[in-house]
Protein backbone atom coordinates (compact mmCIF):
# COMPACT_ATOMS: atom_id res chain seq x y z
CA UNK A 1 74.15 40.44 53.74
CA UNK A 2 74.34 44.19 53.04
CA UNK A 3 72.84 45.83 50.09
CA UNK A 4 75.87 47.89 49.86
CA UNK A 5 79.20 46.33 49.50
CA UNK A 6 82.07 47.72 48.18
CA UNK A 7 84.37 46.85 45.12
CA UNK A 8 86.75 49.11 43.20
CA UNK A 9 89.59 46.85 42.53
CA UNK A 10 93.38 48.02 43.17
CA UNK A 11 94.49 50.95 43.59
CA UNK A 12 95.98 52.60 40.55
CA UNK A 13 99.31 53.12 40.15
CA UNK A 14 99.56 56.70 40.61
CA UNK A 15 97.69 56.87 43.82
CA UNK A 16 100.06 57.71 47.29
CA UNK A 17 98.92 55.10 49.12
CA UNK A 18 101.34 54.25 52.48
CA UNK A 19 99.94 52.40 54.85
CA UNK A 20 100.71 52.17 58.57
CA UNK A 21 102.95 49.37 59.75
CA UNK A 22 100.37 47.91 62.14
CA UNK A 23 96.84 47.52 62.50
CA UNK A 24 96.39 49.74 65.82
CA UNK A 25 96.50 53.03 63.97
CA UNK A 26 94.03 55.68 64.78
CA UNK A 27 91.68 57.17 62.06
CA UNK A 28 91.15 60.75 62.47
CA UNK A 29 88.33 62.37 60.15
CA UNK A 30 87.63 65.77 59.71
CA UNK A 31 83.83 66.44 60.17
CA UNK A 32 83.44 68.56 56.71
CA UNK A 33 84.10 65.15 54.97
CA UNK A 34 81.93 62.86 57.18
CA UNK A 35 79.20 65.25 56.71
CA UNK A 36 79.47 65.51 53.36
CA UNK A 37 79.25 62.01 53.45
CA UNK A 38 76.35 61.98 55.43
CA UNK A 39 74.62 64.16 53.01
CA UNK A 40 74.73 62.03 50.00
CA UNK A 41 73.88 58.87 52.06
CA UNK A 42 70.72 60.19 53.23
CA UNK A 43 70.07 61.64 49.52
CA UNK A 44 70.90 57.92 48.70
CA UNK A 45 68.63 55.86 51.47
CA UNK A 46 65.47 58.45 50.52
CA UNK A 47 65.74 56.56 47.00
CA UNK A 48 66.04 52.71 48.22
CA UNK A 49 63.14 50.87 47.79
CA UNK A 50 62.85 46.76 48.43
CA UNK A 51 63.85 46.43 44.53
CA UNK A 52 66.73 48.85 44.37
CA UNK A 53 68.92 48.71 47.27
CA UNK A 54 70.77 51.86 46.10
CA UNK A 55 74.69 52.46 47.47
CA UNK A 56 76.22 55.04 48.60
CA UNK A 57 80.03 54.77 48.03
CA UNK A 58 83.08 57.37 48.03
CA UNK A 59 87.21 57.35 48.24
CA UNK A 60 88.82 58.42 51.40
CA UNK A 61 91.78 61.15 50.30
CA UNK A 62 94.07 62.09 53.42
CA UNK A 63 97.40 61.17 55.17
CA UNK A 64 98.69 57.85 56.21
CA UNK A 65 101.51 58.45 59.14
CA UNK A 66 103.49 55.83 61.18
CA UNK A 67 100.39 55.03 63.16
CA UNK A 68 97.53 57.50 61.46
CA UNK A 69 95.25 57.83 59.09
CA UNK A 70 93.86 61.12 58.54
CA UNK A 71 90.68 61.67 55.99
CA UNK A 72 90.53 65.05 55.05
CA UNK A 73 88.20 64.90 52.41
CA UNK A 74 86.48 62.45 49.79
CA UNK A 75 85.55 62.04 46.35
CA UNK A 76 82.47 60.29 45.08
CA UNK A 77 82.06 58.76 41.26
CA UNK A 78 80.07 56.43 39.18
CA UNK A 79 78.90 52.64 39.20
CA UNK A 80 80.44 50.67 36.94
CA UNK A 81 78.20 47.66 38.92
CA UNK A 82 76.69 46.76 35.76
CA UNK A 83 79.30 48.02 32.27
CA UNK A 84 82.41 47.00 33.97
CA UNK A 85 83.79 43.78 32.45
CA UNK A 86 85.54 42.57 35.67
CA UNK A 87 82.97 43.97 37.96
CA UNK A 88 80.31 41.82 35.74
CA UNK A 89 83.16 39.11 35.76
CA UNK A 90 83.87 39.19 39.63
CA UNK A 91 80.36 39.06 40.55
CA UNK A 92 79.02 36.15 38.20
CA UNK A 93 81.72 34.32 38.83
CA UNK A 94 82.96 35.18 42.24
CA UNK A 95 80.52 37.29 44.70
CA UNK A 96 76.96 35.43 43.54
CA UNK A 97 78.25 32.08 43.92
CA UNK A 98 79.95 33.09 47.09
CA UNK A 99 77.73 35.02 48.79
CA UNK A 100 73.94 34.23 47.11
CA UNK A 101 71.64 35.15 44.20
CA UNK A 102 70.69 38.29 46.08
CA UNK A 103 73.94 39.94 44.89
CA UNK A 104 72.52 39.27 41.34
CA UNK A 105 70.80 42.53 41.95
CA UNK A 106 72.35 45.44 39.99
CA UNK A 107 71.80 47.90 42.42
CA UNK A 108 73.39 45.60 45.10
CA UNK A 109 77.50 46.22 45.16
CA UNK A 110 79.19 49.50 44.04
CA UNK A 111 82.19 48.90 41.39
CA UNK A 112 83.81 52.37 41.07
CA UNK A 113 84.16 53.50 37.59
CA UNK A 114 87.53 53.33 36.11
CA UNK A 115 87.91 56.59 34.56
CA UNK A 116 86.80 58.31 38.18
CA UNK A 117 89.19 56.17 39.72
CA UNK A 118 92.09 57.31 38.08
CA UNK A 119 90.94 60.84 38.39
CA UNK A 120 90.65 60.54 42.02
CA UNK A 121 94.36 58.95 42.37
CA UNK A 122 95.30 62.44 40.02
CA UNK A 123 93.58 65.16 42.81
CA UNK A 124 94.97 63.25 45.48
CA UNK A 125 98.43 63.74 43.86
CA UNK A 126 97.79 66.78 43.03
CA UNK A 127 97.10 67.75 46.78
CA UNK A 128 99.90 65.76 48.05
CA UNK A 129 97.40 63.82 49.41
CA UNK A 130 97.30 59.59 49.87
CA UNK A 131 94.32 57.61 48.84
CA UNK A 132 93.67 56.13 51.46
CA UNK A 133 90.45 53.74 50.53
CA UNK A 134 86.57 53.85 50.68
CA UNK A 135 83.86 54.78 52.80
CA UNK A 136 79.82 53.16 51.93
CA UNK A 137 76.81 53.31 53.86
CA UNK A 138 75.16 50.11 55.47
CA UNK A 139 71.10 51.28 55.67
CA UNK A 140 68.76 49.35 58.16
CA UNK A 141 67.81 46.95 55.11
CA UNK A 142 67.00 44.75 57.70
CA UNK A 143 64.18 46.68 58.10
CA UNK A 144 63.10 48.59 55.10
CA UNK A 145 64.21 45.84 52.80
CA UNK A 146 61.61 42.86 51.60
CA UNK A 147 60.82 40.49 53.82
CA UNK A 148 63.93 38.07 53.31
CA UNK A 149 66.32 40.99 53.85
CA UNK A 150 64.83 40.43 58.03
CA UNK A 151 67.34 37.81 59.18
CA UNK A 152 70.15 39.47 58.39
CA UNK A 153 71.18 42.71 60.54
CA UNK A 154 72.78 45.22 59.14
CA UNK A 155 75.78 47.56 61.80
CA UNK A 156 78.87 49.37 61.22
CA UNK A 157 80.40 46.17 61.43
CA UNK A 158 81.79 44.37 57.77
CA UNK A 159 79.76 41.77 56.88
CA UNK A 160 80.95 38.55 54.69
CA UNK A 161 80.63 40.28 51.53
CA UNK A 162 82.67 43.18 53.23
CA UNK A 163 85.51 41.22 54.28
CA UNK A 164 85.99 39.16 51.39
CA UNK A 165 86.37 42.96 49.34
CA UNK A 166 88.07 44.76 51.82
CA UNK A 167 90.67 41.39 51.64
CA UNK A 168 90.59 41.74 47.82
CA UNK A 169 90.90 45.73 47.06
CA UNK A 170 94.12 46.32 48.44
CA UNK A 171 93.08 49.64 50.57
CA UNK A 172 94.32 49.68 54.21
CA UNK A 173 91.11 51.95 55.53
CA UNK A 174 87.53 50.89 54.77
CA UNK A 175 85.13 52.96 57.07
CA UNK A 176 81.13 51.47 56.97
CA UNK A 177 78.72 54.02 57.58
CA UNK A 178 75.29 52.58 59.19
CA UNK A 179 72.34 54.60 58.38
CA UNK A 180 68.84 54.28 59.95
CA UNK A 181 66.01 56.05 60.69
CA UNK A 182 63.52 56.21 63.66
CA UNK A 183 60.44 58.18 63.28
CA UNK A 184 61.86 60.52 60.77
CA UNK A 185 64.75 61.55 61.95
CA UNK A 186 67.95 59.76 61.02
CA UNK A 187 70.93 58.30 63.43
CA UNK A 188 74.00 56.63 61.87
CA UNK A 189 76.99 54.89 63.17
CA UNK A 190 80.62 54.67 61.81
CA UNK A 191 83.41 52.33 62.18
CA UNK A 192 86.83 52.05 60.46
CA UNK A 193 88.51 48.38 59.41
CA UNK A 194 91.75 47.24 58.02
CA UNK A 195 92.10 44.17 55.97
CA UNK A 196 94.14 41.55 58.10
CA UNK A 197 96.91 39.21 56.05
CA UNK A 198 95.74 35.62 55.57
CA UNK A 199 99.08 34.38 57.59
CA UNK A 200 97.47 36.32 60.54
CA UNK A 201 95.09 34.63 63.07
CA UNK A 202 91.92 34.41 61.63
CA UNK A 203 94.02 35.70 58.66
CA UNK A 204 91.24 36.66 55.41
CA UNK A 205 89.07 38.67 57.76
CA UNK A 206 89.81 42.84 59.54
CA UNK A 207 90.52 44.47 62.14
CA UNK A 208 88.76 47.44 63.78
CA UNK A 209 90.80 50.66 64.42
CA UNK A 210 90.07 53.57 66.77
CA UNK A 211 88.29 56.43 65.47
CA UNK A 212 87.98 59.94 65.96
CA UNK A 213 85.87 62.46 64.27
CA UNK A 214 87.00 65.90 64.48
CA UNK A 215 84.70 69.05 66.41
CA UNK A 216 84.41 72.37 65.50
CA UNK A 217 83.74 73.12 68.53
CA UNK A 218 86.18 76.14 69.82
CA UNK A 219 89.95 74.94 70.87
CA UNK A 220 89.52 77.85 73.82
CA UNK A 221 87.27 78.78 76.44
């Protein structure tokens, strides 16, 4: 089980949010954001400890095409984990009974605050943008969590909780971010999923999609 799931709820109304028609699209990233990203989820995993699991979480804003999504940059907000009413709602009733008493932890699921939210469906407008969905960082809680975090490894991949959110949120791009670090330095991995429709095979669960992370490095030589 991760120690950072995802859960923001719909998409608000004013968010640009096309999606492409099929789950082969490629996502396209431009390194500024991911680095950014990056950033914050390092500042994040220095803070973890075996009692506080801490997230890191943000919103994808870019352009969905025909068969592309491309992130161009992201905005981060606030945990409503704990004040929301449906977050508190969706968890008790839903996610705990679902998925175990670990998720009882407050620090343990990121439920984006409403208010941030709707101003991040506003500057995406404003930019002509689409909101495209979410972005959180997996650490290696299997190994710097307590000692009944062990069993369960965490990747890039979704995990239960993942699915069952990614299924429920309504955004088409979820990219999982897995942090870890070897003798001080720090390596991650990233992967990008779709939610899949429950008519579809397996229907409930995701789908990978290619990913590509933009370079800086010069276009000539």
């Amino acid at each position: 089980m991760t120690s950072t799931t995802t859960a923001c709820g719909p998409p608000p109304a004013q968010a640009r949010c096309a999606a492409p028609t099929t789950a082969t699209a490629t996502v396209l990233i431009d390194d500024q954001a991911l680095e950014e990203f990056l950033s914050a989820a390092v500042g994040a995993y220095h803070l973890i400890t075996a009692e506080a699991p801490l997230p890191c979480f943000a919103l994808l804003l870019g352009r969905a095409e025909a068969s592309t999504f491309h992130v161009r940059s992201l905005v981060f907000g606030r945990n409503a984990r704990t004040s929301d009413p449906a977050a508190r709602q969706e968890f008790s009733e839903t996610i705990v009974p679902r998925f175990g008493p670990a998720y009882e932890n407050e620090h343990r699921g990121w439920w984006m605050d409403s208010t941030d939210l709707l101003k991040a469906a506003r500057q995406a407008e404003e930019a002509g943008l689409d909101l495209l969905g979410s972005i959180h960082m997996h650490p290696d809680w299997h190994r710097i969590g307590p000692p009944s975090a062990r069993a369960h490894v965490l990747s890039e991949r979704p995990t239960p909780m993942d699915r069952h959110l990614f299924g429920h949120s309504g955004w088409p791009l979820n990219l999982i971010c897995y942090l870890e670090r070897r003798d001080g330095d720090f390596y991650y991995a990233l992967a990008a999923w779709t939610p899949t429709p429950s008519r579809a095979p397996g229907g409930g669960g995701c789908a990978e999609l290619d990913l590509r992370v933009r370079t800086h490095t010069p276009r000539g030589v």
